[in-house]
Protein backbone atom coordinates (compact mmCIF):
# COMPACT_ATOMS: atom_id res chain seq x y z
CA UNK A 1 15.65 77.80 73.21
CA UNK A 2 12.26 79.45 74.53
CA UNK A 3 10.96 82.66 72.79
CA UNK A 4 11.78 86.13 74.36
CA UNK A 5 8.94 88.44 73.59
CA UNK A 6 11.41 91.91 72.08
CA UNK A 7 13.99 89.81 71.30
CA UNK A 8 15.84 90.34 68.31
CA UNK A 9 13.93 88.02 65.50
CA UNK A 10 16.88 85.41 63.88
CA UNK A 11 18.58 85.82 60.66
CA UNK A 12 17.26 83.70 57.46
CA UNK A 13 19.07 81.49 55.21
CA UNK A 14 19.72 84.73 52.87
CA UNK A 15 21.45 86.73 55.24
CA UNK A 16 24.83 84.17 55.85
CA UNK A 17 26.66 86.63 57.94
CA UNK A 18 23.50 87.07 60.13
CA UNK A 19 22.86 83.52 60.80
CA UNK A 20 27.03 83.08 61.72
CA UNK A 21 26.12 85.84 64.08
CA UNK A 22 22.96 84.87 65.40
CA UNK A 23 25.28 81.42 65.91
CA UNK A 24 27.94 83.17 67.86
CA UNK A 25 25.25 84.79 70.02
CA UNK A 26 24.15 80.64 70.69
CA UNK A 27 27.58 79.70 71.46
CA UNK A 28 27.98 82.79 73.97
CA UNK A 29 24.84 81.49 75.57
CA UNK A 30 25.60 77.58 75.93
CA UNK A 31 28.95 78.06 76.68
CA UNK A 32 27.91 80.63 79.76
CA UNK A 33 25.61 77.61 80.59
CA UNK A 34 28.80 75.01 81.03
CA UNK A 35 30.73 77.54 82.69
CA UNK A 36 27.78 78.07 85.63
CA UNK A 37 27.02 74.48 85.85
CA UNK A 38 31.32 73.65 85.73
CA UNK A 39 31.14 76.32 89.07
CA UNK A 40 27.89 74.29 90.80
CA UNK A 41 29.79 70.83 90.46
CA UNK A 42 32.28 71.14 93.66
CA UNK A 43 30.02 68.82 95.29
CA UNK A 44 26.94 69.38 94.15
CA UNK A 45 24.56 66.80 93.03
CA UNK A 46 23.43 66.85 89.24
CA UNK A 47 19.66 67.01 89.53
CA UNK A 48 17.07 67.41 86.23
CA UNK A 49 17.64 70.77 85.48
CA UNK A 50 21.14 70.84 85.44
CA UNK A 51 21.27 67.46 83.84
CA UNK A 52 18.65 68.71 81.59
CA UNK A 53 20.97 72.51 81.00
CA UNK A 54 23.81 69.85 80.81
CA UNK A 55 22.61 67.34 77.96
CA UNK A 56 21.22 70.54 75.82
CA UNK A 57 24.62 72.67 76.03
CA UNK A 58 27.02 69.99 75.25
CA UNK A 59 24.72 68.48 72.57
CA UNK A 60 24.47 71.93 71.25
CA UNK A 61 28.55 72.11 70.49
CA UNK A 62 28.37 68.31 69.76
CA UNK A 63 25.71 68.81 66.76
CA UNK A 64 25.45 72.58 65.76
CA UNK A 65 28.95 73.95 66.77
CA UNK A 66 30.50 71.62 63.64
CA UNK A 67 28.03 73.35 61.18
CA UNK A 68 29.07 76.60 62.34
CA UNK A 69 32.88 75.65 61.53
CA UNK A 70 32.06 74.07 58.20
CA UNK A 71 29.71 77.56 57.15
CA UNK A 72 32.68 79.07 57.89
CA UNK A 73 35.71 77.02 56.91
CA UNK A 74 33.40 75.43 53.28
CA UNK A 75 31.42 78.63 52.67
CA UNK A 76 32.56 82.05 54.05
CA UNK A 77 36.20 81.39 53.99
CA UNK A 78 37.34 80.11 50.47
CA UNK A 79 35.07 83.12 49.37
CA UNK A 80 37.20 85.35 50.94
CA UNK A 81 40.04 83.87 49.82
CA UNK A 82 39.09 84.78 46.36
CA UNK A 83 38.42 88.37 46.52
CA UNK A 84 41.42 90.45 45.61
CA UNK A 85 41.31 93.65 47.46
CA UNK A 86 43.85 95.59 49.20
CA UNK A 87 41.34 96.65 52.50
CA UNK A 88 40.82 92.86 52.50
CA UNK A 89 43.99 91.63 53.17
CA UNK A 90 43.99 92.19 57.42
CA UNK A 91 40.76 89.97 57.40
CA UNK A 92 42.24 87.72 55.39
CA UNK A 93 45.65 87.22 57.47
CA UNK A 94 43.37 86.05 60.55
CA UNK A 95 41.94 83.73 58.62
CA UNK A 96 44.40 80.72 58.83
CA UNK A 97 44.30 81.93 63.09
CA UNK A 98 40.29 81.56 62.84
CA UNK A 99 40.71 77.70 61.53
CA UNK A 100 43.40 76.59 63.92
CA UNK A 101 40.89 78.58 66.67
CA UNK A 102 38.43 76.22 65.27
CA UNK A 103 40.66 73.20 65.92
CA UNK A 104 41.64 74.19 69.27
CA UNK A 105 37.44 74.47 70.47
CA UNK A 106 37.14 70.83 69.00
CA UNK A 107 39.35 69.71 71.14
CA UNK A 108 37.85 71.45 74.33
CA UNK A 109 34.48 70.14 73.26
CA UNK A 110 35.58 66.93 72.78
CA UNK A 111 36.87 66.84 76.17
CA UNK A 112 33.86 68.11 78.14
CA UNK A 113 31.88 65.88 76.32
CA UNK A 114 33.55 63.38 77.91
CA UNK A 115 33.29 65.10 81.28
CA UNK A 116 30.04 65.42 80.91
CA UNK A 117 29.65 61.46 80.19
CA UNK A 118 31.35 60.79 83.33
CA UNK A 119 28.74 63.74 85.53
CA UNK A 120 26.02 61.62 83.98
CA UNK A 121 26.89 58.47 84.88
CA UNK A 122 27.67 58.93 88.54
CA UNK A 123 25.72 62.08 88.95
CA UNK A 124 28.30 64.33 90.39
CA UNK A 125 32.09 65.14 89.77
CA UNK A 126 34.60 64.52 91.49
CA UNK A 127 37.16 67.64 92.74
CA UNK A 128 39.65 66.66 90.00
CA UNK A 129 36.75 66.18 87.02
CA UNK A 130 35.14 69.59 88.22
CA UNK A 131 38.39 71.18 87.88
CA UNK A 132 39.55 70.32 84.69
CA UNK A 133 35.77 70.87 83.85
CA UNK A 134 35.99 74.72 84.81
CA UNK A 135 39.48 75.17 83.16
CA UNK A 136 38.64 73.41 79.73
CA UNK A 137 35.43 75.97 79.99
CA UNK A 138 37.24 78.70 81.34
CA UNK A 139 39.83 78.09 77.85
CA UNK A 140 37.07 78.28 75.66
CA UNK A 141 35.56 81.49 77.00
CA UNK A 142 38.60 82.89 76.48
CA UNK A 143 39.20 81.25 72.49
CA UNK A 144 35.28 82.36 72.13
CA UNK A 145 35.91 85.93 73.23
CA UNK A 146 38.99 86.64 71.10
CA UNK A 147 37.96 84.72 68.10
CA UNK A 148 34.27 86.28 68.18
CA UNK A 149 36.10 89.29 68.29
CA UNK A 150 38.49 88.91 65.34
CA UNK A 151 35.09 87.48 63.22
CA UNK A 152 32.72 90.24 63.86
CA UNK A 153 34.74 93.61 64.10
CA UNK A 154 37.05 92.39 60.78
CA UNK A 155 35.70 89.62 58.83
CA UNK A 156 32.07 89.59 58.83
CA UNK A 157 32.55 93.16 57.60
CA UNK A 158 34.51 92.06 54.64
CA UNK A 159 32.19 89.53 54.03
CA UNK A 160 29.32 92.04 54.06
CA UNK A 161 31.06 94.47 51.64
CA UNK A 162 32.42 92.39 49.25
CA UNK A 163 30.25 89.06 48.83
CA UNK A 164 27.56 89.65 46.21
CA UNK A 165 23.87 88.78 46.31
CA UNK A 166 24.37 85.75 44.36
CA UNK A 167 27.16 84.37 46.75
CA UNK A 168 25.46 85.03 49.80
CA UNK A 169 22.37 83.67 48.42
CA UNK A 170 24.62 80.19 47.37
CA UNK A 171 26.20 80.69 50.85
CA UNK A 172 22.90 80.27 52.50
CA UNK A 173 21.92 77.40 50.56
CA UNK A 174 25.18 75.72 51.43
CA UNK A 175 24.26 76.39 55.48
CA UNK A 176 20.92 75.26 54.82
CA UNK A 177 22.11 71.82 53.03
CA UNK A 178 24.43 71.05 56.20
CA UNK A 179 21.39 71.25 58.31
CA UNK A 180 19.03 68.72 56.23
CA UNK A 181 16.58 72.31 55.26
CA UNK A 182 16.12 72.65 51.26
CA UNK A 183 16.66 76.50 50.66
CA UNK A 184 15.23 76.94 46.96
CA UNK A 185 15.45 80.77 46.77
């Protein structure tokens, strides 16, 4: 992703919740990328920079998108879990929602991948392929939006208030491990 001079600068491996943000901020992006490129396939040809906007979005969910999940299913989530508060318990109860959301963009991923094989290959889709392209796209925008939602405006929160230094700081370490980065701090 190029730099954008005044753009807002990334969060570090000690800020968790800012890095899960900064990822859903990624995943807005990409995803708006497949949904624009899903609208130019009736019939048109894939040339290098949509092959090349192609092969970057969908390796994006097919490498980065399962970290994501795991920092948040493996290290935000079970932490939750554990904290025994009573303003906790509505973030909580979305919790098991958030993991079967999780499940459900797998499976959409999984599938445009695959769609996205095929508009290699032959360079085009056909009316059929570019339709179930747009819908499968079209679903996740819609999981994205709600689930985004749910994250940010009740669970994130939580997570700010009630995970301590030290977790966060073992939370970050835990993200940085899933990505092959040593975070010694």
């Amino acid at each position: 992703m190029p730099v954008q001079i005044g753009a807002k600068r990334e969060s570090a491996f000690d800020n968790p919740i800012g890095l899960l943000t900064d990822c859903h901020r990624r995943i807005e992006n990409f995803l708006s990328v497949l949904l624009r490129l899903g609208e130019q396939a009736r019939g048109m040809p894939l040339d290098s920079e949509r092959r090349a906007s192609l092969e970057t979005s969908l390796r994006y969910f097919r490498e980065a998108a399962p970290k994501h999940t795991a920092d948040e299913e493996d290290s935000l989530f079970p932490r939750l879990r554990s904290i025994d508060r009573a303003d906790a318990q509505r973030a909580l109860a979305s919790i098991d929602a958030l993991e079967s959301d999780h499940a459900a963009a797998a499976l959409c991923h999984a599938e445009l991948d695959e769609l996205g094989r095929r508009w290699f290959e032959s360079g085009s889709l056909n009316a059929s392929d570019a339709s179930r392209f747009n819908a499968v796209a079209e679903k996740l925008r819609a999981l994205y939006q709600a689930h985004i939602a749910v994250e940010e405006s009740q669970v994130f929160p939580l997570a700010s208030a009630a995970i301590d230094g030290n977790q966060r700081l073992s939370m970050g370490r835990e993200m940085a491990a899933r990505r092959g980065l040593r975070k010694d701090s």
